[in-house]
Protein backbone atom coordinates (compact mmCIF):
# COMPACT_ATOMS: atom_id res chain seq x y z
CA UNK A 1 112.60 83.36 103.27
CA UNK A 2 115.98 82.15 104.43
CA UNK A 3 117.36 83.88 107.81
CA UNK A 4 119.66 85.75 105.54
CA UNK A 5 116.83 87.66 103.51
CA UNK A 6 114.92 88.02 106.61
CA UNK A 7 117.70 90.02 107.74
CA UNK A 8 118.21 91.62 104.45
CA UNK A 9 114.53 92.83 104.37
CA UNK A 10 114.51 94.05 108.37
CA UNK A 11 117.20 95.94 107.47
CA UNK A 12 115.29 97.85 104.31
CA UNK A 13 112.94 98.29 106.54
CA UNK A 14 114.60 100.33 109.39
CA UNK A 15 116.07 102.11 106.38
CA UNK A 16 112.74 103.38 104.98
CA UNK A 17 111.64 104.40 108.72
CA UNK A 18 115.11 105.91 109.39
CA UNK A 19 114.31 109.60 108.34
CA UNK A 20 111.14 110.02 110.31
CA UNK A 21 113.04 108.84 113.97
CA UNK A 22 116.59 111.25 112.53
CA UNK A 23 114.23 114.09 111.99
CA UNK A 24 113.11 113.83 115.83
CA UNK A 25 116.88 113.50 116.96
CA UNK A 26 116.34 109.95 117.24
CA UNK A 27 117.13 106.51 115.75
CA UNK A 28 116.86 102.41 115.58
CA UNK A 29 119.34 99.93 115.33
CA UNK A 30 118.57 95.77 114.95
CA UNK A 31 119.23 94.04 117.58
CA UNK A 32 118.55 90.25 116.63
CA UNK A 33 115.70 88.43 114.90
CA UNK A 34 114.56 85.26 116.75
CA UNK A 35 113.10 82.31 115.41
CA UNK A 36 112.62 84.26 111.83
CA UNK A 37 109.45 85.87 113.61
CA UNK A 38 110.45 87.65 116.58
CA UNK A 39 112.77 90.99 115.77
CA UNK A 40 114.27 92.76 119.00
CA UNK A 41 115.40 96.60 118.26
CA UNK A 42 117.04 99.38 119.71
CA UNK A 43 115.33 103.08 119.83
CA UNK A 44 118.53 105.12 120.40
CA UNK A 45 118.69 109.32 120.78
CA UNK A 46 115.50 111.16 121.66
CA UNK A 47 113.55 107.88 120.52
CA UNK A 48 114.79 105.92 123.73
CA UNK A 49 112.87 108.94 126.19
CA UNK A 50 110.42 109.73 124.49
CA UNK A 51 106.91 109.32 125.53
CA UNK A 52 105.27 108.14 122.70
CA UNK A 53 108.10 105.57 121.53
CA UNK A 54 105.55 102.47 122.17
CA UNK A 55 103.46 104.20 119.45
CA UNK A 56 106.23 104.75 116.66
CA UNK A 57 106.95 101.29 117.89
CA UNK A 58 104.01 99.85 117.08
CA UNK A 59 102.54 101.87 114.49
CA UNK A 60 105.41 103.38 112.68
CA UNK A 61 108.22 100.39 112.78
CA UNK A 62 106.50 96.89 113.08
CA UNK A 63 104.27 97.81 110.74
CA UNK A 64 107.12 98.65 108.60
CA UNK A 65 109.01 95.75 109.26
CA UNK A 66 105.85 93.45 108.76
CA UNK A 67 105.15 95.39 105.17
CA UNK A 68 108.89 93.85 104.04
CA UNK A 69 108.55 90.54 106.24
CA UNK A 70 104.86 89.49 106.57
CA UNK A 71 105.85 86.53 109.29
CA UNK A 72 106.94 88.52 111.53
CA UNK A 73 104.77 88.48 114.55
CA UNK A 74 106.38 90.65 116.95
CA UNK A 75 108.82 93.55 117.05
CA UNK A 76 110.23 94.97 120.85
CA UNK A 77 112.99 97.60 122.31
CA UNK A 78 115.30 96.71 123.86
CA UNK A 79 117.67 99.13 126.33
């Protein structure tokens, strides 16, 4: 994939997850995408306090990510 459909696919991906983190009050914005693996995001609203944001993290929005752009080997928040 070329950085441009990396980017593309990301964000499709924060698109599909969108709903679940609005219906808490939250949301999630990209940030940048590093070396075509690396993808640094922002959990904005009630996302950025809550206490189980390293879960949706990992379980809700990597995994997301990863299901759109398989070589993608990590995904962080950033403040």
């Amino acid at each position: 994939m070329t950085a441009e459909e990396i980017n593309e696919n990301i964000l499709k991906a924060l698109e599909e997850i969108r709903p679940f983190l609005n219906s808490d009050g939250g949301d999630i914005q990209l940030v940048s995408v590093e070396d075509g693996k690396h993808v640094k995001v922002r959990l904005e609203g009630a996302c950025n306090s809550c206490s189980v944001s390293h879960m949706t993290l990992k379980a809700g929005v990597e995994t997301t990510i990863k299901k759109y752009v398989p070589q993608i080997e990590t995904v962080v928040n950033v403040a």
